[in-house]
PDB file of N, CA and C in Angstrom:
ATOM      1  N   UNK A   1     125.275 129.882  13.397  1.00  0.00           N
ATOM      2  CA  UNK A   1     125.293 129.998  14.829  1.00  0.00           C
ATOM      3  C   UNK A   1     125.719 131.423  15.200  1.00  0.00           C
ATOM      4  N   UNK A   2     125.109 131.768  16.273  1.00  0.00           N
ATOM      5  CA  UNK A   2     125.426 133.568  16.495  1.00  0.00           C
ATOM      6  C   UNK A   2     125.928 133.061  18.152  1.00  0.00           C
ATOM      7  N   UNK A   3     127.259 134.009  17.601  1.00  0.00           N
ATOM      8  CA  UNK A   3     128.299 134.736  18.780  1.00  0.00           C
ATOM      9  C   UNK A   3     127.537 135.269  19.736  1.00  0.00           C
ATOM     10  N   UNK A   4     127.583 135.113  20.873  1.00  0.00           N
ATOM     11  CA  UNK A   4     127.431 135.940  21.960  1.00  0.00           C
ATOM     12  C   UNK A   4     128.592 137.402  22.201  1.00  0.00           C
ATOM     13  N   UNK A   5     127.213 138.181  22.468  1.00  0.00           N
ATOM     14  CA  UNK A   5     127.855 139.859  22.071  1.00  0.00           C
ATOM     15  C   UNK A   5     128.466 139.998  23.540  1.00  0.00           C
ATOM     16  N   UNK A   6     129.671 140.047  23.946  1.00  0.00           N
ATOM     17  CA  UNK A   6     130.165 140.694  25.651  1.00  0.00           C
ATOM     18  C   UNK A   6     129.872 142.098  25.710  1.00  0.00           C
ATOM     19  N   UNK A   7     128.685 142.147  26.350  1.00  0.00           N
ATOM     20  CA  UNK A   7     128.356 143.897  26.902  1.00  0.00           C
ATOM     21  C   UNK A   7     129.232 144.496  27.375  1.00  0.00           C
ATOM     22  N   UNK A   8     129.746 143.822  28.438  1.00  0.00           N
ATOM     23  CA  UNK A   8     130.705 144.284  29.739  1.00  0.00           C
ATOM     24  C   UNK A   8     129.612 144.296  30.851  1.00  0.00           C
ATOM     25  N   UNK A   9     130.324 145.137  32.046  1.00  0.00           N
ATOM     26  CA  UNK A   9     129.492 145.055  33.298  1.00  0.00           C
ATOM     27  C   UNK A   9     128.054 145.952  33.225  1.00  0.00           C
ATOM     28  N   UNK A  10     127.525 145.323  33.838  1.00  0.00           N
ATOM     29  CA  UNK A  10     125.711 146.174  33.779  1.00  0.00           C
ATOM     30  C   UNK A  10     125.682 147.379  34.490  1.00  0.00           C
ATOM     31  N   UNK A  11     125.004 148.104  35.040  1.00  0.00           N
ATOM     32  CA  UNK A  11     124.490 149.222  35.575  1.00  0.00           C
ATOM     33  C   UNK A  11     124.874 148.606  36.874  1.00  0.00           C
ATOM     34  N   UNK A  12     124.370 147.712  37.391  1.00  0.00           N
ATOM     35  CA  UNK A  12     124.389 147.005  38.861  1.00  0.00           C
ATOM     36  C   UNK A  12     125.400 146.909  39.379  1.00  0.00           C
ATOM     37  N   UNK A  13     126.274 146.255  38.457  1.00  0.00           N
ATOM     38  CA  UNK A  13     127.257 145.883  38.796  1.00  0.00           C
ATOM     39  C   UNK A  13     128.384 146.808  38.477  1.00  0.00           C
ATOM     40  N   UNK A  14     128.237 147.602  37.916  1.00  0.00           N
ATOM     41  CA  UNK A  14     128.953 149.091  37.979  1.00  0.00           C
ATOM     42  C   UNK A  14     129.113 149.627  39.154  1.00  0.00           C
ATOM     43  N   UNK A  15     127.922 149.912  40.255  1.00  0.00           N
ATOM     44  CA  UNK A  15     127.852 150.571  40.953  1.00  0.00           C
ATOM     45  C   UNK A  15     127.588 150.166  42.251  1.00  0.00           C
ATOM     46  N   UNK A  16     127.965 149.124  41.832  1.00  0.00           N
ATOM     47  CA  UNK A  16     127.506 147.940  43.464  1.00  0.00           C
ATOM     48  C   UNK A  16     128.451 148.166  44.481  1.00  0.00           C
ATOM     49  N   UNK A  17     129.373 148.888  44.651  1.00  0.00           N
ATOM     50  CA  UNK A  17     130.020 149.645  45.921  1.00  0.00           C
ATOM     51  C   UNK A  17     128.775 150.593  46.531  1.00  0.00           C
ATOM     52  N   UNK A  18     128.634 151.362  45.521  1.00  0.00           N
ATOM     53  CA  UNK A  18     127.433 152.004  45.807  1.00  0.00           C
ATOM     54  C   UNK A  18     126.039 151.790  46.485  1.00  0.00           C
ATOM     55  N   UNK A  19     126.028 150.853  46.110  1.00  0.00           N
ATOM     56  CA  UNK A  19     124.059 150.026  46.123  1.00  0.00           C
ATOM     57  C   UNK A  19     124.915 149.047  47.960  1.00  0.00           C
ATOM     58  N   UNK A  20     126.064 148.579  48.072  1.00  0.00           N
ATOM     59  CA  UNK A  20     126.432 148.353  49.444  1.00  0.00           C
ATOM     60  C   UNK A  20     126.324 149.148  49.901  1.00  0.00           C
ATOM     61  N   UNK A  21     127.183 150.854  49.860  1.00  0.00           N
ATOM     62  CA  UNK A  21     127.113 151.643  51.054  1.00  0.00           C
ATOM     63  C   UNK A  21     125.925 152.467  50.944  1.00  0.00           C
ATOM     64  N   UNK A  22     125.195 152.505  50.722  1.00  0.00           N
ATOM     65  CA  UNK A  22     123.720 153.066  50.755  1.00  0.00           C
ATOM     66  C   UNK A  22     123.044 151.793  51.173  1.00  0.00           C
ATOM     67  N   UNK A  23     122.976 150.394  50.998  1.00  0.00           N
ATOM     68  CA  UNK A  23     122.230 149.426  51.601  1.00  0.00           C
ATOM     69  C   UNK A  23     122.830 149.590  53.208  1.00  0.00           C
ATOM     70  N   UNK A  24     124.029 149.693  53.598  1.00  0.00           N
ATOM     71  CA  UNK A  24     124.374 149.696  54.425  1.00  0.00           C
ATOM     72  C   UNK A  24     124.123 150.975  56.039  1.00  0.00           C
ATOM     73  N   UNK A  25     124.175 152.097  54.568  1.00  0.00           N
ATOM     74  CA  UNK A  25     123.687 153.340  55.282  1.00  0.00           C
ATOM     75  C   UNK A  25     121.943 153.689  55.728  1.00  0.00           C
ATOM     76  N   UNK A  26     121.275 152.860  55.384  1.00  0.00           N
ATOM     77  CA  UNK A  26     120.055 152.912  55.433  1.00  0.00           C
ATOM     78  C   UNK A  26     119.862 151.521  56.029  1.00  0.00           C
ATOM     79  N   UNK A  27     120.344 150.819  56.599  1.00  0.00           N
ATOM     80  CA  UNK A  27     120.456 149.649  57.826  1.00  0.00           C
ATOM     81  C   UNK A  27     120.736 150.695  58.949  1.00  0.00           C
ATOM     82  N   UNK A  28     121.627 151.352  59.100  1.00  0.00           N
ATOM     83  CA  UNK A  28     121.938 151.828  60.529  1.00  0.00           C
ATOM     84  C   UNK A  28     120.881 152.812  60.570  1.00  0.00           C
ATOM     85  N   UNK A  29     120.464 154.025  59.699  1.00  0.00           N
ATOM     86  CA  UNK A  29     119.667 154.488  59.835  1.00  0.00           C
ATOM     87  C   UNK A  29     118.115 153.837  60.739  1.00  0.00           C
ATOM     88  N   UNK A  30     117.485 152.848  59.902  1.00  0.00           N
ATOM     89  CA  UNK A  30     116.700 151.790  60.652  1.00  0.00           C
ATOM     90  C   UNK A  30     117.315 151.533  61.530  1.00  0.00           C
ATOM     91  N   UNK A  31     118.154 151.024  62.084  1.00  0.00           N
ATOM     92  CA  UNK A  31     118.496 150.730  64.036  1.00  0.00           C
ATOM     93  C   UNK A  31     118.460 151.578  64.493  1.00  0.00           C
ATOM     94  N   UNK A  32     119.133 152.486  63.946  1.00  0.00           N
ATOM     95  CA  UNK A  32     118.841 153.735  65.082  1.00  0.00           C
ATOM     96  C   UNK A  32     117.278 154.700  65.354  1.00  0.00           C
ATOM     97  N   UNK A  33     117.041 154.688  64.094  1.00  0.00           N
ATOM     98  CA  UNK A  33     115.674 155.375  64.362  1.00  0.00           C
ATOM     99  C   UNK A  33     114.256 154.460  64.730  1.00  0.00           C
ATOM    100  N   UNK A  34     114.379 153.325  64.571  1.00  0.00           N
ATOM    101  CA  UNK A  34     113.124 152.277  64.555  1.00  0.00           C
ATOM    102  C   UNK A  34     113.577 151.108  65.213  1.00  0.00           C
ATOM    103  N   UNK A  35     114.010 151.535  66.378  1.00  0.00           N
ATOM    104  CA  UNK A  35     114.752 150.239  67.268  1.00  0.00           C
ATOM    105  C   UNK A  35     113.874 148.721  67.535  1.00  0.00           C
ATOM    106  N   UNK A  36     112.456 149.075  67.139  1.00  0.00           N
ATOM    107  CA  UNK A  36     111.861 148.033  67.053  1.00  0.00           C
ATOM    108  C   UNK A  36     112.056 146.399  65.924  1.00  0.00           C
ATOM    109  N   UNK A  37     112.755 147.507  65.037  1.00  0.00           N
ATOM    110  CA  UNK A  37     112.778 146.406  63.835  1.00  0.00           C
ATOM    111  C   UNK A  37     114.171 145.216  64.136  1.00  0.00           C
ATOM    112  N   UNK A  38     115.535 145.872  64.495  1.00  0.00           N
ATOM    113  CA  UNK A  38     115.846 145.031  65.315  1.00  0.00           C
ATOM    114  C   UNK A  38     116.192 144.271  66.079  1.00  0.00           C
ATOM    115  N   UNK A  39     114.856 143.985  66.920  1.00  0.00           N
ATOM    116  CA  UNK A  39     114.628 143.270  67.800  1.00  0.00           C
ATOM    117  C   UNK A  39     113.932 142.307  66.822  1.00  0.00           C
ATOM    118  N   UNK A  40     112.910 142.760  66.074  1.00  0.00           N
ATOM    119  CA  UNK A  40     111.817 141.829  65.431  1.00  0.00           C
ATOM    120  C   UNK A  40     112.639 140.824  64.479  1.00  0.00           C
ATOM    121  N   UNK A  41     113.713 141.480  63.700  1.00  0.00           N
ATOM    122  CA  UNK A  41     114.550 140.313  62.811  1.00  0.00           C
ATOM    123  C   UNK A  41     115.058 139.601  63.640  1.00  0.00           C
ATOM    124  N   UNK A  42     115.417 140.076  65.227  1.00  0.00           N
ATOM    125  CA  UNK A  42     116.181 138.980  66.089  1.00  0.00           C
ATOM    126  C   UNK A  42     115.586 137.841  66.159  1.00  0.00           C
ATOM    127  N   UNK A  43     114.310 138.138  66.232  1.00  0.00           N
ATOM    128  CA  UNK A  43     113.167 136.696  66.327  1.00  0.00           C
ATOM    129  C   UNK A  43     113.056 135.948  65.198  1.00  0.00           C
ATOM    130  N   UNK A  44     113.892 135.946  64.436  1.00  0.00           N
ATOM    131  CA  UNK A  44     113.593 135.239  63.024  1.00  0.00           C
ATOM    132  C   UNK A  44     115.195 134.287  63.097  1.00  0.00           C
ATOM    133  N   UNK A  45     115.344 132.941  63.836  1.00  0.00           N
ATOM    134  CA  UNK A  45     116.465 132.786  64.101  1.00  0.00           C
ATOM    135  C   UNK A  45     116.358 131.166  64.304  1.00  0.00           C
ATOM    136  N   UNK A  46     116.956 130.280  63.407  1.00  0.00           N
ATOM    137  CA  UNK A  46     116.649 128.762  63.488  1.00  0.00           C
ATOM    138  C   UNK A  46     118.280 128.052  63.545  1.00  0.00           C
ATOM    139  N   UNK A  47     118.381 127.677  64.766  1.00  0.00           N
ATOM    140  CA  UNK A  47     119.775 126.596  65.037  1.00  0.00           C
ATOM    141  C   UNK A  47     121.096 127.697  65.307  1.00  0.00           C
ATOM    142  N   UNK A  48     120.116 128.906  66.029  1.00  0.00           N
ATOM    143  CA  UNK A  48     121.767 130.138  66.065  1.00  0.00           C
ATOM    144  C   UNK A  48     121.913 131.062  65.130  1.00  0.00           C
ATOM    145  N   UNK A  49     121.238 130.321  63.920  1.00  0.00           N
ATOM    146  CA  UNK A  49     121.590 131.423  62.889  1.00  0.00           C
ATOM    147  C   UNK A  49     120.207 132.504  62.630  1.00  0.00           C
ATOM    148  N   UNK A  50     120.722 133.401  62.309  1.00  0.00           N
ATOM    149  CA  UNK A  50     119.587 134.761  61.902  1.00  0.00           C
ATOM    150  C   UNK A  50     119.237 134.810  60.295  1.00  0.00           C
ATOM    151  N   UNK A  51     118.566 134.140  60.191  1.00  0.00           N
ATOM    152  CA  UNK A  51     117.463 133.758  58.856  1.00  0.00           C
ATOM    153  C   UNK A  51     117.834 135.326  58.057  1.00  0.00           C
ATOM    154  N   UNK A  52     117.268 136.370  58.661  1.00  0.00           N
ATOM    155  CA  UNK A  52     117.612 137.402  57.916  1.00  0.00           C
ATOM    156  C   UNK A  52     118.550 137.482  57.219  1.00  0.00           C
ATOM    157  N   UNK A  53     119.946 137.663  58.255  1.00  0.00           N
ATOM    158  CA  UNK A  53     121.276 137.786  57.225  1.00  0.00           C
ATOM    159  C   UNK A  53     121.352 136.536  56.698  1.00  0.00           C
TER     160      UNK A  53
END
C-alpha cells in the first residue's frame, strides 16, 4: 500500500490573498468603468438573493 506524499499548499492557495485582491480590484474597476454590467448582474436575482454572488 503507498503512503500519500503531503505536498503542502499549491500555487493557488499560496497566493490566494492575492488572486482576492486582484479579483476584487478588477470588480471595482468593471463598476466603475462599464456601469452597465452592474445593473445587468442586478437582474439575475431569485427570492432577494443575487444568483451572481
Amino acid at each position: 500500500m503507498e503512503k500519500s506524499k503531503n505536498t503542502g499548499i499549491g500555487f493557488f492557495e499560496k497566493y490566494l490573498t492575492l488572486w482576492v485582491v486582484l479579483c476584487m480590484a478588477v470588480g471595482v474597476l468593471i463598476g466603475r468603468s462599464l456601469p452597465g454590467v452592474p445593473a445587468f448582474l442586478g437582474r439575475f436575482e431569485y427570492a432577494n438573493v443575487s444568483i451572481p454572488i
